[in-house]
Protein backbone atom coordinates (compact mmCIF):
# COMPACT_ATOMS: atom_id res chain seq x y z
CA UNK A 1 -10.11 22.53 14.20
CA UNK A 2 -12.90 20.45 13.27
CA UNK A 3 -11.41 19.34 9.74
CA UNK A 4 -7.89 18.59 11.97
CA UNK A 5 -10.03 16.48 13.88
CA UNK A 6 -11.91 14.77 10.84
CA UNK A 7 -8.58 14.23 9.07
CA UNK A 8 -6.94 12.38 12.30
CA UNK A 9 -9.70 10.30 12.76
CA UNK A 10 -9.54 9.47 8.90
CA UNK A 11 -6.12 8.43 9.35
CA UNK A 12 -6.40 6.72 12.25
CA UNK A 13 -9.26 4.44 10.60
CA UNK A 14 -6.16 4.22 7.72
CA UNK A 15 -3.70 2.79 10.21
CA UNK A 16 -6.19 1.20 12.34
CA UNK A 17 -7.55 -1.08 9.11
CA UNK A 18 -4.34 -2.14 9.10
CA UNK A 19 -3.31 -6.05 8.69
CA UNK A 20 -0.94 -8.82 9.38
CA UNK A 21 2.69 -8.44 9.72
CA UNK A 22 5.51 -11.52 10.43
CA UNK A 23 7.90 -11.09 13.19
CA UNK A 24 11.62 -9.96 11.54
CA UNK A 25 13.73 -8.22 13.92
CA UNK A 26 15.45 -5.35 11.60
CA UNK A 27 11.39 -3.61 11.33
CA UNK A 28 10.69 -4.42 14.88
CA UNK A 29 10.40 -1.13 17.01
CA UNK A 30 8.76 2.14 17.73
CA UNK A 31 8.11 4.69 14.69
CA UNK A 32 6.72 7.78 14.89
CA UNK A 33 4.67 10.34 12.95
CA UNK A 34 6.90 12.08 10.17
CA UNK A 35 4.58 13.14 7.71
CA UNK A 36 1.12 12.91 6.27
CA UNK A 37 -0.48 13.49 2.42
CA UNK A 38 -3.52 14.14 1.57
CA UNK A 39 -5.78 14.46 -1.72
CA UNK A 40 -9.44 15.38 -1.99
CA UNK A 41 -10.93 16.82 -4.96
CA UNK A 42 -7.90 17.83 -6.73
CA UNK A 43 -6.08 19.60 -3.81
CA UNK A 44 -3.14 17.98 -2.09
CA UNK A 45 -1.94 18.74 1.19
CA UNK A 46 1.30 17.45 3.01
CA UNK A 47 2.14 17.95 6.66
CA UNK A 48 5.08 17.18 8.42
CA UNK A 49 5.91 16.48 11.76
CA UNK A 50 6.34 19.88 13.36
CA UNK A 51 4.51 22.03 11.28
CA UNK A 52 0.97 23.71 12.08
CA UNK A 53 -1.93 22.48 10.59
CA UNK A 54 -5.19 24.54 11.07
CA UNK A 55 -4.14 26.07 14.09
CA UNK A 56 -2.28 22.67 15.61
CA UNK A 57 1.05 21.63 15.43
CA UNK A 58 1.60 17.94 14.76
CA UNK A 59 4.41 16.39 16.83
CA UNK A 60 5.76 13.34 15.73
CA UNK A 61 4.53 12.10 19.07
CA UNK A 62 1.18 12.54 17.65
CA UNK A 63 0.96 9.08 16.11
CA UNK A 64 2.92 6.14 17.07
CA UNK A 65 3.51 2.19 15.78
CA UNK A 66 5.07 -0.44 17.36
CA UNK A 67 5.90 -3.07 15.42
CA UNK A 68 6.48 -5.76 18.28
CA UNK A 69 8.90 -9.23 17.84
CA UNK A 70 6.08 -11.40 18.27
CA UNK A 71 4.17 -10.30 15.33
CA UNK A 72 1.87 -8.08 17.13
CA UNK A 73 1.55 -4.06 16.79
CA UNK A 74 0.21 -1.06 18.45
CA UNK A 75 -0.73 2.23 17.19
CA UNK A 76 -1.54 5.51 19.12
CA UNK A 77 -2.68 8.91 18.08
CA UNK A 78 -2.69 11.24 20.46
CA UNK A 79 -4.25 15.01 19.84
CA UNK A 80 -6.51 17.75 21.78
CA UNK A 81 -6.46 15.96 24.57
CA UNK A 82 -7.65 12.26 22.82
CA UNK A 83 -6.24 9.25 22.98
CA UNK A 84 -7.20 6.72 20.56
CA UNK A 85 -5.05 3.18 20.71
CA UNK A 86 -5.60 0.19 18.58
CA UNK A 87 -3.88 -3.42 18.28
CA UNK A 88 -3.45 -5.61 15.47
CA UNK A 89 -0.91 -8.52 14.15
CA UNK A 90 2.14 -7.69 11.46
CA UNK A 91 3.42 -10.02 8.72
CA UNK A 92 6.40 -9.63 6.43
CA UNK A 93 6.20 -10.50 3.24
CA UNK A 94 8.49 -13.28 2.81
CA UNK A 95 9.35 -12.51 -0.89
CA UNK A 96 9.80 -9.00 -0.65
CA UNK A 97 11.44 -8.37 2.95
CA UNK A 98 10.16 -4.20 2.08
CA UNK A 99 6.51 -5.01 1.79
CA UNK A 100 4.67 -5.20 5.86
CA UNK A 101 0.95 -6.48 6.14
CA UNK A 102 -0.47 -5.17 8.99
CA UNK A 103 -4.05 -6.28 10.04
CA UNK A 104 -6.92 -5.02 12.65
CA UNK A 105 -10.04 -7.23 12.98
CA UNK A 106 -9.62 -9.18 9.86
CA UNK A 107 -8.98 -6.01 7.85
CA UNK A 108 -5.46 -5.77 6.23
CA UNK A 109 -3.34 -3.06 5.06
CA UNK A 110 -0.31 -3.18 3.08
CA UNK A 111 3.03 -0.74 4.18
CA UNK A 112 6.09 -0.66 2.63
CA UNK A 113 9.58 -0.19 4.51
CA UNK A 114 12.52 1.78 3.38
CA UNK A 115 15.12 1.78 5.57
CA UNK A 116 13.63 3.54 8.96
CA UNK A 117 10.90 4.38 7.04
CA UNK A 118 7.69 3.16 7.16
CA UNK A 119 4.77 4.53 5.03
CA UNK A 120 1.30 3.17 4.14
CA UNK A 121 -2.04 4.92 2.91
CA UNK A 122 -4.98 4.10 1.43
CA UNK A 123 -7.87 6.05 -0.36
CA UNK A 124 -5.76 9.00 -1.55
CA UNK A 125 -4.09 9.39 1.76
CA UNK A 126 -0.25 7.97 2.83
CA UNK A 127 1.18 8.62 6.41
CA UNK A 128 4.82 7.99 7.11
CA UNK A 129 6.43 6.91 10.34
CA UNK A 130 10.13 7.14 11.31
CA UNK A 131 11.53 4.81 13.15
């Protein structure tokens, strides 16, 4: 339970360090947890939205980001019992319509969109949202 808890709050900080994203209304909207990947010291792990991880099963409820029209976005985890939320601004890359930059107190992130999906990750890890 306690690495669960360790690896949310790593990916939170993930998301959360996102940066800067543009207004374009075909990304705008609400996407949801689909899956996560993780690598550590030569193992990889992969959990999808649905499936038990150490005991929990991960919703795709669990995380949430909306990517708003005015450039802003939100993202929420939600698991035993927490509640973290954090707000940041969104940018679209204006030569590459599939590349996002999302950004959280001057910290910026790059995501990539495919279709209705949205992935990003950073230091070994990737989460994907659907949308």
């Amino acid at each position: 339970m306690k690495k669960f808890k360790i690896a949310l709050a790593v990916l939170l900080t993930l998301v959360i360090g996102l940066v800067c994203l543009t207004a374009c209304g075909s990304v705008t909207g609400t996407y949801k947890f689909s899956s996560m990947k993780m690598e550590s010291g030569g193992v990889s792990v992969e959990i999808k939205a649905g499936e038990e991880y150490m005991g929990v099963t991960i919703s795709e409820d669990a995380v949430t980001l909306e990517l708003k029209s005015d450039g802003t976005f939100v993202i929420s985890g939600s698991m035993l019992g927490e509640t973290l939320s954090q707000e940041g601004t969104w940018e679209q890359d204006e030569e590459d319509s599939s590349k996002l930059t999302l950004t959280v107190d001057g910290v910026s992130q790059t995501a990539t969109i495919d279709g209705g999906t949205l992935t990003m990750g950073m230091d070994g890890m990737s989460m994907s949202f659907s949308k």
